[in-house]
C-alpha atoms as a PDB file:
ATOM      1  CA  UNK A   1      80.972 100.981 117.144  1.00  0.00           C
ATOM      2  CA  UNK A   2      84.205  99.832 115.640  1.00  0.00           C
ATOM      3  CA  UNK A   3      86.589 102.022 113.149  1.00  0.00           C
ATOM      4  CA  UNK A   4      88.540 100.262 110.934  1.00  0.00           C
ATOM      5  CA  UNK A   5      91.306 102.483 109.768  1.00  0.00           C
ATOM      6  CA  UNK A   6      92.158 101.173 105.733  1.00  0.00           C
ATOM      7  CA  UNK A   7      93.554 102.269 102.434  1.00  0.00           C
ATOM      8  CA  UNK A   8      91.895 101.468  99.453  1.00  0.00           C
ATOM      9  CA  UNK A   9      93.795  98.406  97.746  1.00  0.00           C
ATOM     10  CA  UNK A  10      95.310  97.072 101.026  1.00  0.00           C
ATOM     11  CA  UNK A  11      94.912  93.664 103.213  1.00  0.00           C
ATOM     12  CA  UNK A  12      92.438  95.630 105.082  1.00  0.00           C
ATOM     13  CA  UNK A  13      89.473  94.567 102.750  1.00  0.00           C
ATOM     14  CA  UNK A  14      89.627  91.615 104.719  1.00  0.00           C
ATOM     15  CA  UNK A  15      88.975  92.690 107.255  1.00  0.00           C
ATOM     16  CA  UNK A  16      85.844  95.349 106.029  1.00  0.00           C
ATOM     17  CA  UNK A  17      84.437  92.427 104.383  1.00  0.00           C
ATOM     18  CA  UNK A  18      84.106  90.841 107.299  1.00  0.00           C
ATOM     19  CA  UNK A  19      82.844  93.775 109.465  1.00  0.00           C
ATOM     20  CA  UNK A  20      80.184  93.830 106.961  1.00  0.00           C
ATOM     21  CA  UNK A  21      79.448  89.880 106.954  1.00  0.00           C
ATOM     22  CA  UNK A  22      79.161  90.307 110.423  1.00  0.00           C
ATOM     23  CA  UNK A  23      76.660  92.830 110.094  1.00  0.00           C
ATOM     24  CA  UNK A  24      78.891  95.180 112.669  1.00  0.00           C
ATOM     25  CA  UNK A  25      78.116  98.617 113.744  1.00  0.00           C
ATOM     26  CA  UNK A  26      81.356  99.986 112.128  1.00  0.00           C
ATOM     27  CA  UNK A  27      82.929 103.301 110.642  1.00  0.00           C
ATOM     28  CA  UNK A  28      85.847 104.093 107.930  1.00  0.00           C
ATOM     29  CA  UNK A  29      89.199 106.067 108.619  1.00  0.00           C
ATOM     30  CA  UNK A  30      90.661 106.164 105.326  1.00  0.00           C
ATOM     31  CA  UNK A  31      94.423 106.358 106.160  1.00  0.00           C
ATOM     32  CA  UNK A  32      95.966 108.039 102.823  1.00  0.00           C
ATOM     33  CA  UNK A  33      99.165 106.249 101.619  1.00  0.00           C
ATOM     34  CA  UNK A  34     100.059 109.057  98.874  1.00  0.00           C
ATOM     35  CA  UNK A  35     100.263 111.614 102.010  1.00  0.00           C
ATOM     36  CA  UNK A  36     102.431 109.141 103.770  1.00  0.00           C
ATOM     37  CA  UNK A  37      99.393 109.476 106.584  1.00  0.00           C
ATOM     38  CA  UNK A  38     100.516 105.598 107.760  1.00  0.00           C
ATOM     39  CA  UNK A  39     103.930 107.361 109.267  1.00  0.00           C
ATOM     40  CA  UNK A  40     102.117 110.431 110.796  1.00  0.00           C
ATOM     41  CA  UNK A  41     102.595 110.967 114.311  1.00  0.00           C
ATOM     42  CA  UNK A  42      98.862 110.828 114.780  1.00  0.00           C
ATOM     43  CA  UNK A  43      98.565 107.307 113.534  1.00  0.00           C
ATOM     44  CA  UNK A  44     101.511 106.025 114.641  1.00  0.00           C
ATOM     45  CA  UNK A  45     100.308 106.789 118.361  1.00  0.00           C
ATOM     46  CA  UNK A  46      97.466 104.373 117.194  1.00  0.00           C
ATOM     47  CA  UNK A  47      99.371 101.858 115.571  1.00  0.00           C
ATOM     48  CA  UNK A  48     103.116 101.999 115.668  1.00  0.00           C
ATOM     49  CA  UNK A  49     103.605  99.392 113.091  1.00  0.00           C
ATOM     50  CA  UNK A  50     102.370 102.481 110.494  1.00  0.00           C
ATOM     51  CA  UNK A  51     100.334 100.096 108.314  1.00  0.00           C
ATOM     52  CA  UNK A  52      96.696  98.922 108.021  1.00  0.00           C
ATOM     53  CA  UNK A  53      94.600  97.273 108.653  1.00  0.00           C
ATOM     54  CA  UNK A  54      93.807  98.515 112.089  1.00  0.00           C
ATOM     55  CA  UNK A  55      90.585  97.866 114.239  1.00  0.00           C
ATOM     56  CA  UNK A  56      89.617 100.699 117.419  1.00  0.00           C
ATOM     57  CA  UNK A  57      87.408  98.289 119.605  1.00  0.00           C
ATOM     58  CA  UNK A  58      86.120  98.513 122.763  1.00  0.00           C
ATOM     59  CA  UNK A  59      88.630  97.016 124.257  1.00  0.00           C
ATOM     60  CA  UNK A  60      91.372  99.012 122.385  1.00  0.00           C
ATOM     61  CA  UNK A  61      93.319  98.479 119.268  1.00  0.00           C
ATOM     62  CA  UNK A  62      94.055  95.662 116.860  1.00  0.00           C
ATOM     63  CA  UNK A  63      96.300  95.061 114.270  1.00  0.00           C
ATOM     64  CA  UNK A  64      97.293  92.122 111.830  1.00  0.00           C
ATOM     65  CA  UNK A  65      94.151  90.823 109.736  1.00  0.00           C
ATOM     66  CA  UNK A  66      94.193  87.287 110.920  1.00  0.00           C
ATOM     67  CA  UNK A  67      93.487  88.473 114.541  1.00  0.00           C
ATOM     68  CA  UNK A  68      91.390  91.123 113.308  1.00  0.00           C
ATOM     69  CA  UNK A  69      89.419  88.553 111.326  1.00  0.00           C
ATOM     70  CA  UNK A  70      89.422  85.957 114.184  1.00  0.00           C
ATOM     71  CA  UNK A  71      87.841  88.835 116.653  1.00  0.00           C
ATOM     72  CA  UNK A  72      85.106  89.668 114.620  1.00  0.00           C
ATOM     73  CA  UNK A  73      84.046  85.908 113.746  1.00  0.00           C
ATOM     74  CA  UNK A  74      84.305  85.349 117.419  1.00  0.00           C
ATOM     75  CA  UNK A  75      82.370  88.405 118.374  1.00  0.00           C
ATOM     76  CA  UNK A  76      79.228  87.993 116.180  1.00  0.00           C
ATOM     77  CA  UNK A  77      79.105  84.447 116.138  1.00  0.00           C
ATOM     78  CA  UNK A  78      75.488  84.027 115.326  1.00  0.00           C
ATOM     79  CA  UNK A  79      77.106  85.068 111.675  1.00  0.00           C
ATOM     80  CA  UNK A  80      78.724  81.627 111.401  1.00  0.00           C
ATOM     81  CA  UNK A  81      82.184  83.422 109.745  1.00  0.00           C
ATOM     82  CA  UNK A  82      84.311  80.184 111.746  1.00  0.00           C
ATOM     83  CA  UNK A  83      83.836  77.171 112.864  1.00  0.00           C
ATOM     84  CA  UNK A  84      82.725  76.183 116.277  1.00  0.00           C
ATOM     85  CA  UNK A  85      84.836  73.248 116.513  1.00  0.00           C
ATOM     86  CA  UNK A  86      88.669  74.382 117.799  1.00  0.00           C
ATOM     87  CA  UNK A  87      90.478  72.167 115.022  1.00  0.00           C
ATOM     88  CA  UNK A  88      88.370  73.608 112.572  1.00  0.00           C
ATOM     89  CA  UNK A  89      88.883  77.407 113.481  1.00  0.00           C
ATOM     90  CA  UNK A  90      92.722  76.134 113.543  1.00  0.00           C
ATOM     91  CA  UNK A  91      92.775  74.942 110.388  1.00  0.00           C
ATOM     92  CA  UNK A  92      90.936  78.843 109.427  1.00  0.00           C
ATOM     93  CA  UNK A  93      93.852  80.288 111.325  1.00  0.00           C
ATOM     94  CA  UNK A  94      96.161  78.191 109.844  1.00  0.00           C
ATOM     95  CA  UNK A  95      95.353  79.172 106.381  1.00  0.00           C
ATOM     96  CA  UNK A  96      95.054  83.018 107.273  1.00  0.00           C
ATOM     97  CA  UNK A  97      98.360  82.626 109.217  1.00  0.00           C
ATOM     98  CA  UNK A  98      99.809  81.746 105.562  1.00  0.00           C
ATOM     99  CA  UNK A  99      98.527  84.328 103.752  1.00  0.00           C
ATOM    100  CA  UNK A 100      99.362  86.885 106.312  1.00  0.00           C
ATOM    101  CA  UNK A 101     103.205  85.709 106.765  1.00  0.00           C
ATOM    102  CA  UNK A 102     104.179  84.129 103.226  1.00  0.00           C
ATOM    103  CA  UNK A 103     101.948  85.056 100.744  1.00  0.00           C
ATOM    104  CA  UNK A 104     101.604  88.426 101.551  1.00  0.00           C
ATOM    105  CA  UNK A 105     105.186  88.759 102.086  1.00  0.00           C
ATOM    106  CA  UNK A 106     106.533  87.447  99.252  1.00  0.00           C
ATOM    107  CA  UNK A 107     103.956  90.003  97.384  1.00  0.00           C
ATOM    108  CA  UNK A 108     104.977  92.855  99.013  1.00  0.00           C
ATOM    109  CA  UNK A 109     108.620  91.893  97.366  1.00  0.00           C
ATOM    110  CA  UNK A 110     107.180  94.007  94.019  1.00  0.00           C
ATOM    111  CA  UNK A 111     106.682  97.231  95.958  1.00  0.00           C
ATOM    112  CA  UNK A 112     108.437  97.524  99.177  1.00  0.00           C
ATOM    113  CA  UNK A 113     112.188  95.163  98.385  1.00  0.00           C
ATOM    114  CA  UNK A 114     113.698  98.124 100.477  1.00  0.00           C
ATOM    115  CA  UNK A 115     112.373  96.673 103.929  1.00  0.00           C
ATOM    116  CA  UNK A 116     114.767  94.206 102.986  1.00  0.00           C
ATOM    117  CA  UNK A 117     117.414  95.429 101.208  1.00  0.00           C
ATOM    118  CA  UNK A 118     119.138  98.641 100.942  1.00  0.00           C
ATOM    119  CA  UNK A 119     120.898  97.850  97.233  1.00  0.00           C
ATOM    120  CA  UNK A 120     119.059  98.802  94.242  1.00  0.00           C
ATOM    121  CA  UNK A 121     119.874  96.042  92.358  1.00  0.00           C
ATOM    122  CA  UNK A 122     119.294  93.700  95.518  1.00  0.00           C
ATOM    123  CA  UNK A 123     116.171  95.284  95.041  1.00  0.00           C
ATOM    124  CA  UNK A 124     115.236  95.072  91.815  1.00  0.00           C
ATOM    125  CA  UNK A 125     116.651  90.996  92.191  1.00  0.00           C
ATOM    126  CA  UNK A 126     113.340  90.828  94.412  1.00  0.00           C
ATOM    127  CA  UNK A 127     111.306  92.046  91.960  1.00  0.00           C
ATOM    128  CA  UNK A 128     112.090  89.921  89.401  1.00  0.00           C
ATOM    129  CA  UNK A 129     111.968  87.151  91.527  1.00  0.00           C
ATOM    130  CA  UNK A 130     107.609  87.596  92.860  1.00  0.00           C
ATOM    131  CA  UNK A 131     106.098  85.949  89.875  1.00  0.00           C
ATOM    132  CA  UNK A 132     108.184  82.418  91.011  1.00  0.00           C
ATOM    133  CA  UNK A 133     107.801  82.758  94.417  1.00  0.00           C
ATOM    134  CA  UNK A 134     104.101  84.309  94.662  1.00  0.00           C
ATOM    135  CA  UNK A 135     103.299  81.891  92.032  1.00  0.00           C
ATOM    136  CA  UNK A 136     104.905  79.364  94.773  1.00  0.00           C
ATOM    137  CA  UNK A 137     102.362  80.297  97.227  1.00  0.00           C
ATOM    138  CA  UNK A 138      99.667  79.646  95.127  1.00  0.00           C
ATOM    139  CA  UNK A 139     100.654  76.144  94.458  1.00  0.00           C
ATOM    140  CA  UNK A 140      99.688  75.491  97.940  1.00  0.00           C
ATOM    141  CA  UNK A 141      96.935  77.747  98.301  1.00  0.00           C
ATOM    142  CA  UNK A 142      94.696  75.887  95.110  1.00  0.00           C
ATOM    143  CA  UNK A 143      95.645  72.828  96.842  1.00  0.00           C
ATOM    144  CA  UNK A 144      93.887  73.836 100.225  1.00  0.00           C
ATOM    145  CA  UNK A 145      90.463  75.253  98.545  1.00  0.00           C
ATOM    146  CA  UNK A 146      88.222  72.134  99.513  1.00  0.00           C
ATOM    147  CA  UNK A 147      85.330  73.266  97.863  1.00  0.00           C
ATOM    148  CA  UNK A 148      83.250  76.590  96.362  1.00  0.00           C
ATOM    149  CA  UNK A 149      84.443  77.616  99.874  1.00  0.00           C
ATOM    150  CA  UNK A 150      87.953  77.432 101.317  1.00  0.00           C
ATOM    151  CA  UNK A 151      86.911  75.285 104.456  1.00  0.00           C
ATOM    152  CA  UNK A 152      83.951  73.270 101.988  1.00  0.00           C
ATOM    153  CA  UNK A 153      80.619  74.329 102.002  1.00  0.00           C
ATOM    154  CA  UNK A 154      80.957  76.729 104.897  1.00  0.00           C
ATOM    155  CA  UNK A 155      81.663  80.597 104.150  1.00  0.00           C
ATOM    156  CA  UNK A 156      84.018  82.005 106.770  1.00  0.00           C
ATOM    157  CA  UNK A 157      86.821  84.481 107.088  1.00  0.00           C
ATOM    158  CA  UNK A 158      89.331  82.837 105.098  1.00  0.00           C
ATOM    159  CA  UNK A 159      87.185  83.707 102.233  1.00  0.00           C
ATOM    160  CA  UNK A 160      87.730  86.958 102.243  1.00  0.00           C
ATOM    161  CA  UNK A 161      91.196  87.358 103.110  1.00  0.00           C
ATOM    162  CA  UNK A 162      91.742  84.946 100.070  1.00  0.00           C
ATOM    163  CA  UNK A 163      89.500  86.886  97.885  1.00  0.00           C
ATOM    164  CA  UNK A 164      91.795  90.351  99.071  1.00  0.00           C
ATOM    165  CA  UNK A 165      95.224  89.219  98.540  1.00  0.00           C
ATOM    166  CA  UNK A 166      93.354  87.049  95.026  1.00  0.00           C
ATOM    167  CA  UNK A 167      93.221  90.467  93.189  1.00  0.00           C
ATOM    168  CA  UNK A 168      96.704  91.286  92.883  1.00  0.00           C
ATOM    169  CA  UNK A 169      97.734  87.960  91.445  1.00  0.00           C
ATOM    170  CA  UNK A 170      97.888  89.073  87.592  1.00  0.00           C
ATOM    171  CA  UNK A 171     100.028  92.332  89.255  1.00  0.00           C
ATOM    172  CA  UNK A 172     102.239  90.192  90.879  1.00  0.00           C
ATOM    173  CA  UNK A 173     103.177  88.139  86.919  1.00  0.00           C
ATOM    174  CA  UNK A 174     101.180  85.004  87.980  1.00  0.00           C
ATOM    175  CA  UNK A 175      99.532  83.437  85.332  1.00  0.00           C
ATOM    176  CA  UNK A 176      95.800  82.812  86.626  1.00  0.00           C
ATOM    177  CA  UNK A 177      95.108  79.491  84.287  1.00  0.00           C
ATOM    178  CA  UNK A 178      97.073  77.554  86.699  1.00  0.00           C
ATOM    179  CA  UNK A 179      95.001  77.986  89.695  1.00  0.00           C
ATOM    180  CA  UNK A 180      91.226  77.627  88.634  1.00  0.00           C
ATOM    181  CA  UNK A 181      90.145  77.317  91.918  1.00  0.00           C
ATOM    182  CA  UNK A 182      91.490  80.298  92.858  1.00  0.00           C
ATOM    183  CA  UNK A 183      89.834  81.664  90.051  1.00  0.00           C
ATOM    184  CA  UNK A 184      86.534  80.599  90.420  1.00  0.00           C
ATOM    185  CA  UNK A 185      86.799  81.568  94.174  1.00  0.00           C
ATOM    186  CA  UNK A 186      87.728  85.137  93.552  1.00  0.00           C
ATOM    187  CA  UNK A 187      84.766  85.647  90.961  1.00  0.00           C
ATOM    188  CA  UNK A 188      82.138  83.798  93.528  1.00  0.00           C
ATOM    189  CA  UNK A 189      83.660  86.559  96.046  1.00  0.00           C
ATOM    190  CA  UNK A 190      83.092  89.086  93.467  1.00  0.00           C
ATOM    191  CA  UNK A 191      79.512  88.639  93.201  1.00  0.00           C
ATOM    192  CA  UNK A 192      78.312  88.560  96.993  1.00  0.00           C
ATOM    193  CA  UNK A 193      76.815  92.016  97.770  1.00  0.00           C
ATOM    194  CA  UNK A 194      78.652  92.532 100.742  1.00  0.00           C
ATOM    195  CA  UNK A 195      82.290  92.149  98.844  1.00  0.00           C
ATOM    196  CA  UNK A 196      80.877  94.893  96.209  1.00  0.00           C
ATOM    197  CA  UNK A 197      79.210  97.334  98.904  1.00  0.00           C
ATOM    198  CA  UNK A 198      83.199  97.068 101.160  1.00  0.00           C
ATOM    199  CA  UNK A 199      84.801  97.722  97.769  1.00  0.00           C
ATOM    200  CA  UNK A 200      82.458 100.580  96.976  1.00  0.00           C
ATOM    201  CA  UNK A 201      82.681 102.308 100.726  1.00  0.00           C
ATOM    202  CA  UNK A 202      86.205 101.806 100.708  1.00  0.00           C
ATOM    203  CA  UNK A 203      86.769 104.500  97.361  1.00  0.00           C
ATOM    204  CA  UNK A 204      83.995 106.792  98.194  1.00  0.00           C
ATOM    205  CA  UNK A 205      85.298 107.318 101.997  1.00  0.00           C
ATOM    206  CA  UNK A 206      87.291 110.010 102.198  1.00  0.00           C
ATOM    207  CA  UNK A 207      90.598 110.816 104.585  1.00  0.00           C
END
């Protein structure tokens, strides 16, 4: 059995969504933001980065969602959540890879400027600047959807790191009529009864 330790709201739907694609044998360990349980010494001895998602596996612990998405594809592969072929899984890496270090990034500019910057109007100047620069990201992203699917017709795990780090576009101040693929995407996500059961575990799980 795998435990995926999560908060509710974070990256690490991802990487439940995929658990549950997979049809993995897998338990919840809410890790409670508002208690500042991410920087206890408990986790921290789990995951020293003190942030989610993280995976307990077999073979020990793992962090970042592209790799945690990439393990489970790879370990249930009869579920089909990548592609066989090596250029095509890159090209799924490639895109997660983005998400994970710009997207994602220049999101986390709204909440957390003061990784970067120690000046409150440095980091307030971030702030202002996440609807451009997500909005930036996005550009690229509709451009890369090749069909109802990111990689075409074939589901896989870019789909639902997409669909995660979809829902906080309208936080982040970017205006969802100019990316309709995006759009569409994140509703066709919506409606797949595995995306609505990982939503629904992750809020009634408890710390």
């Amino acid at each position: 059995m795998f435990t995926l330790y999560y908060s509710p709201n974070s990256c690490a739907l991802a990487s439940h969504i995929a658990l549950k694609d997979a049809g993995a044998d897998y338990r919840l360990q809410r890790v409670d933001f508002a208690k500042t349980q991410q920087r206890s010494a408990e986790y921290l001895a789990l995951n020293p980065k003190g942030r989610v998602p993280a995976l307990a596996t077999p073979g020990g612990i793992l962090t970042e969602t592209p790799a945690i998405l990439a393990y489970v594809a790879q370990t249930y592969p009869e579920a089909g959540l990548a592609p066989a072929d090596p250029f095509r899984f890159a090209k799924v890496q490639e895109f997660n890879s983005y998400l994970c270090s710009t997207l994602h990034v220049a999101h986390a500019h709204r909440m957390r400027g003061s990784r970067w910057a120690d000046d409150p109007a440095a980091i307030e100047a971030m702030k202002r600047k996440v609807p451009q620069s997500v909005s930036a990201c996005y550009d690229y992203v509709e451009t890369q959807i090749a069909g109802p699917w990111v990689m075409g017709e074939d589901y896989s795990i870019a789909d639902a790191y997409l669909f995660t780090v979809a829902q906080w576009l309208e936080l982040d101040g970017v205006d969802p009529a100019k990316y309709p693929k995006v759009i569409d995407h994140r509703a066709r996500m919506a409606a797949r009864p595995n995306v609505k059961t990982a939503i629904d575990e992750e809020f009634a799980t408890q710390a």
